[in-house]
N, C-alpha and C. Protein backbone atom coordinates (compact mmCIF):
# COMPACT_ATOMS: atom_id res chain seq x y z
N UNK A 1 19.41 32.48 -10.08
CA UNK A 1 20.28 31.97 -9.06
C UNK A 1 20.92 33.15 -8.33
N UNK A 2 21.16 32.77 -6.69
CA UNK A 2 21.66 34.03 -6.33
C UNK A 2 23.12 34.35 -6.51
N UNK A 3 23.80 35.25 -6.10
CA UNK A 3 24.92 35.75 -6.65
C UNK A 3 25.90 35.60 -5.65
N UNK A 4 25.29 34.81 -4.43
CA UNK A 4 26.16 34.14 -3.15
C UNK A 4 25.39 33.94 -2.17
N UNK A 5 25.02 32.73 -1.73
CA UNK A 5 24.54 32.42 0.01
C UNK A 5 25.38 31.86 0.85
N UNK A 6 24.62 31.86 1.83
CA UNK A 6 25.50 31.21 2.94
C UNK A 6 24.70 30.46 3.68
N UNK A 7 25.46 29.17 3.97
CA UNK A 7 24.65 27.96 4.65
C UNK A 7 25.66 27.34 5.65
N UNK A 8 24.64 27.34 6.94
CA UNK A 8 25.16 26.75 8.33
C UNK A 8 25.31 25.11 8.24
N UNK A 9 26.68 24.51 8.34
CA UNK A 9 27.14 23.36 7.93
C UNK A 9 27.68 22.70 9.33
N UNK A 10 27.27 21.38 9.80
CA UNK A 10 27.80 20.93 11.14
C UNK A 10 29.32 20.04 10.44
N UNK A 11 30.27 20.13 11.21
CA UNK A 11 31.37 19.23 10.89
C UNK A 11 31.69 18.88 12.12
N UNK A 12 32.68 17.93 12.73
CA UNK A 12 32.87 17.52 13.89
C UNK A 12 31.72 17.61 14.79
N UNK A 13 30.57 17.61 14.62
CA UNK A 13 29.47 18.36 15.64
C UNK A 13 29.83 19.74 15.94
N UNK A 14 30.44 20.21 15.23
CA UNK A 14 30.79 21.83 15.73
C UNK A 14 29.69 22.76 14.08
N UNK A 15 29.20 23.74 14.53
CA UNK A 15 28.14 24.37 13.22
C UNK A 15 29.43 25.88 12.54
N UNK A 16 29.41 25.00 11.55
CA UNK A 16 30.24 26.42 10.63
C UNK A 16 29.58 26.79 9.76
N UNK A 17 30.05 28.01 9.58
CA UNK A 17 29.66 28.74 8.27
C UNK A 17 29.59 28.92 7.17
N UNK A 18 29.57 28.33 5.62
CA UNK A 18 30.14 28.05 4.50
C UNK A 18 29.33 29.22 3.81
N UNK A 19 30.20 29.97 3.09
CA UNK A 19 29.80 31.22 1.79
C UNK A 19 30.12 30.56 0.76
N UNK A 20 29.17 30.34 0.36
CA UNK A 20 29.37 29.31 -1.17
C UNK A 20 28.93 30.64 -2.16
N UNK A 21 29.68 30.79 -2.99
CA UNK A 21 29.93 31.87 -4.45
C UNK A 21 29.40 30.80 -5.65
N UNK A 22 28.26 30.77 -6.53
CA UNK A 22 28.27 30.32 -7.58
C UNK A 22 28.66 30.94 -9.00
N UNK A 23 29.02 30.43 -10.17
CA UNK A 23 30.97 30.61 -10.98
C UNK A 23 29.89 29.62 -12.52
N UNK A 24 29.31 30.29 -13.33
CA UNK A 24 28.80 29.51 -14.06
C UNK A 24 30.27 30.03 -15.31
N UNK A 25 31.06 28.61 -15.50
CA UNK A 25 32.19 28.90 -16.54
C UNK A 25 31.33 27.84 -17.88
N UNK A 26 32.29 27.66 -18.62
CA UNK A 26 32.06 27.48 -19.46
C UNK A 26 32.00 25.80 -19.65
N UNK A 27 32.46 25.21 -18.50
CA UNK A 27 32.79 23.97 -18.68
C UNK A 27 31.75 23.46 -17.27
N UNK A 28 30.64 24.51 -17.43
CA UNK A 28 29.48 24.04 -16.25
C UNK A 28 29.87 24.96 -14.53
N UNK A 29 28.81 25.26 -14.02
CA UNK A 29 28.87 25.37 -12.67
C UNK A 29 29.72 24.87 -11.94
N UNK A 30 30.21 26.16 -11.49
CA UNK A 30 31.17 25.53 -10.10
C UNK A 30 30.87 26.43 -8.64
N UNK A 31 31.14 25.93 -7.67
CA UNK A 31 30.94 26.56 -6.35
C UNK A 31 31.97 26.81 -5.65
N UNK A 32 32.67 27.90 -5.41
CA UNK A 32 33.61 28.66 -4.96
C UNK A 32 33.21 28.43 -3.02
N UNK A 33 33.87 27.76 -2.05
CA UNK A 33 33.62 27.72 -0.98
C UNK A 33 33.93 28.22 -0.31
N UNK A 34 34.07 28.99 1.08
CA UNK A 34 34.68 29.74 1.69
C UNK A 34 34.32 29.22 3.00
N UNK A 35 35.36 28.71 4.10
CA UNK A 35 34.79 28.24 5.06
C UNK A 35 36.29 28.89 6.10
N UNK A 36 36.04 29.31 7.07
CA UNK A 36 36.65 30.06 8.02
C UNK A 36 37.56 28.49 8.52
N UNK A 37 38.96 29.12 8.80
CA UNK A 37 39.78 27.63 9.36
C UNK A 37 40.20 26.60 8.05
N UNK A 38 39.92 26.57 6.85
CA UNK A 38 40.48 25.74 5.93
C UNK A 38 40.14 26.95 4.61
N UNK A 39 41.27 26.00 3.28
CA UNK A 39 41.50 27.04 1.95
C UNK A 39 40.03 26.68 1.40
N UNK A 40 40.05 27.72 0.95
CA UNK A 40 39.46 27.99 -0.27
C UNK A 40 39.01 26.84 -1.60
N UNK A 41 38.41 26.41 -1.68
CA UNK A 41 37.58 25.33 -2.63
C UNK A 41 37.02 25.10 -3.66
N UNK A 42 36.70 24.68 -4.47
CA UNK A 42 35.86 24.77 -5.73
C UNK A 42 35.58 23.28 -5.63
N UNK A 43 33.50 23.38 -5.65
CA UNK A 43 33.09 22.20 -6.13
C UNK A 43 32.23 22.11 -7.72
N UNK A 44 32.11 21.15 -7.81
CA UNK A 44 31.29 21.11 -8.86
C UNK A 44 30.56 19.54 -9.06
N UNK A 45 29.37 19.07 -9.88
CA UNK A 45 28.50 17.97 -10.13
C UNK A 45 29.40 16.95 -10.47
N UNK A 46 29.69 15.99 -9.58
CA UNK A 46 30.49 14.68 -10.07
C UNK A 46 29.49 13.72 -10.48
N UNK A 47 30.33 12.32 -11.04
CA UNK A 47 29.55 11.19 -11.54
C UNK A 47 28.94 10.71 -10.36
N UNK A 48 29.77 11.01 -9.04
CA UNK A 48 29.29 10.33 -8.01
C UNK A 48 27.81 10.58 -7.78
N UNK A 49 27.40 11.54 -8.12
CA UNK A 49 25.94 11.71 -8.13
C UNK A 49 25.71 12.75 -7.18
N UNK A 50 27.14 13.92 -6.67
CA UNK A 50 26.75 14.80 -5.67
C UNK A 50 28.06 15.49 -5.98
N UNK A 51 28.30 16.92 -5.60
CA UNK A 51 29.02 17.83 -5.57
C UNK A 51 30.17 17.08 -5.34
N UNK A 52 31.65 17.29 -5.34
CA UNK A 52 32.67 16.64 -5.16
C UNK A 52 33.62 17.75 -5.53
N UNK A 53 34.66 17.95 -4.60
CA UNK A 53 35.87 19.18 -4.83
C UNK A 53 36.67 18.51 -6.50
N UNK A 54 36.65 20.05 -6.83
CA UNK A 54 37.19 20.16 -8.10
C UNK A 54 38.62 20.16 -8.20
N UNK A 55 39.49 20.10 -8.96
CA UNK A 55 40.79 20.13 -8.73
C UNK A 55 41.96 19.04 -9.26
N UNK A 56 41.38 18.48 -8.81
CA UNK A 56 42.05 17.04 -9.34
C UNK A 56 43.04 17.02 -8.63
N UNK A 57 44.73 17.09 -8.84
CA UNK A 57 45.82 16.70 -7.81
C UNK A 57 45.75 18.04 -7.08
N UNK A 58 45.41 19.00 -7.50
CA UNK A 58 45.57 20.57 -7.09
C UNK A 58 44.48 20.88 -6.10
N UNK A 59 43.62 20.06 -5.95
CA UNK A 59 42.49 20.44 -5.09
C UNK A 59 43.54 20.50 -3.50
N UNK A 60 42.71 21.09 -2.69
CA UNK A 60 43.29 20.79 -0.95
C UNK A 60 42.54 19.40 -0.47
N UNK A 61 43.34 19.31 0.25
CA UNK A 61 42.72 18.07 1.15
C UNK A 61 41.96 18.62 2.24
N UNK A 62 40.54 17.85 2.26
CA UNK A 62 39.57 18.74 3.07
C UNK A 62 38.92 16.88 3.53
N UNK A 63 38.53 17.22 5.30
CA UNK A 63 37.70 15.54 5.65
C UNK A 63 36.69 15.92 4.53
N UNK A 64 36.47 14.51 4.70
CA UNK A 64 35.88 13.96 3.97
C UNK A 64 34.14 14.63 4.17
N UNK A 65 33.90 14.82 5.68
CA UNK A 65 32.60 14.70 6.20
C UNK A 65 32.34 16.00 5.64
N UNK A 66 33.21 17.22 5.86
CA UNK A 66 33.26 18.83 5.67
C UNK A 66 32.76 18.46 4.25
N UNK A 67 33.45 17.67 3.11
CA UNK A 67 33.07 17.68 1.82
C UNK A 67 31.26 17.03 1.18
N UNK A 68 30.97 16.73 2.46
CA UNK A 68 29.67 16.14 1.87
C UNK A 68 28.12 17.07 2.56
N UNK A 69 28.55 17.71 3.67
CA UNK A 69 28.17 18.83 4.20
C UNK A 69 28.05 19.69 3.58
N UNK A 70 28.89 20.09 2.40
CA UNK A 70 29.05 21.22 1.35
C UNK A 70 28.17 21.01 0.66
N UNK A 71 28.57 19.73 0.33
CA UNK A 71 27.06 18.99 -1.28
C UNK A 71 25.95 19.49 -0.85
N UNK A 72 25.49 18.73 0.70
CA UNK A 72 24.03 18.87 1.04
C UNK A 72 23.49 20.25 1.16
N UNK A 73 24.23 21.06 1.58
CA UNK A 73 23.82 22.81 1.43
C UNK A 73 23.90 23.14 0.00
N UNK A 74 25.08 22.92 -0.84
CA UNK A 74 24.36 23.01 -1.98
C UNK A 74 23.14 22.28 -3.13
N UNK A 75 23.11 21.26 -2.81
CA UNK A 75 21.69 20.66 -3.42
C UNK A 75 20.80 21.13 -2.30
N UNK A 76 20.73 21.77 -1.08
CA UNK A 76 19.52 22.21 -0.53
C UNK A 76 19.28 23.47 -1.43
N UNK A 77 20.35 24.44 -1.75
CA UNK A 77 19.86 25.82 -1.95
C UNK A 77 19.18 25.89 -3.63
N UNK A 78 19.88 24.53 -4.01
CA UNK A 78 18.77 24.92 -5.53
C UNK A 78 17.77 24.20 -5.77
N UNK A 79 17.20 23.38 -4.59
CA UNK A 79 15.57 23.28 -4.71
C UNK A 79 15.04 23.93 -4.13
């Protein structure tokens, strides 16, 4: 796995940039996000059946759409 990529993500119809950092801890993979204009993120494999921000009450509030945009670049980069 690589040691950081970066994948072009549309939100509002506008194309951003996301530097996703992968973080293998001990309690499973997580993805460190970095997206220019909002904080800093951590996702990881939910039940939902796709990446989902980590955090629990502590996570940021991020739309919704930005959060599923993230998933799909990351399930693109590990097939």
């Amino acid at each position: 796995m690589a040691v950081s990529f970066t994948a072009q993500i549309i939100h509002d119809k506008r194309p951003m940039l996301a530097v996703i950092v992968p973080q293998l801890r001990k309690n499973g993979m997580h993805y460190e996000v970095n997206i220019k204009g909002f904080p800093r993120f951590y996702m990881v494999w939910s039940a939902l059946g796709r990446y989902d921000v980590a955090g629990g009450e502590d996570a940021p509030v991020l739309p919704y759409g930005l959060i599923l945009a993230v998933s799909d670049a990351i399930e693109a980069s590990s097939q």
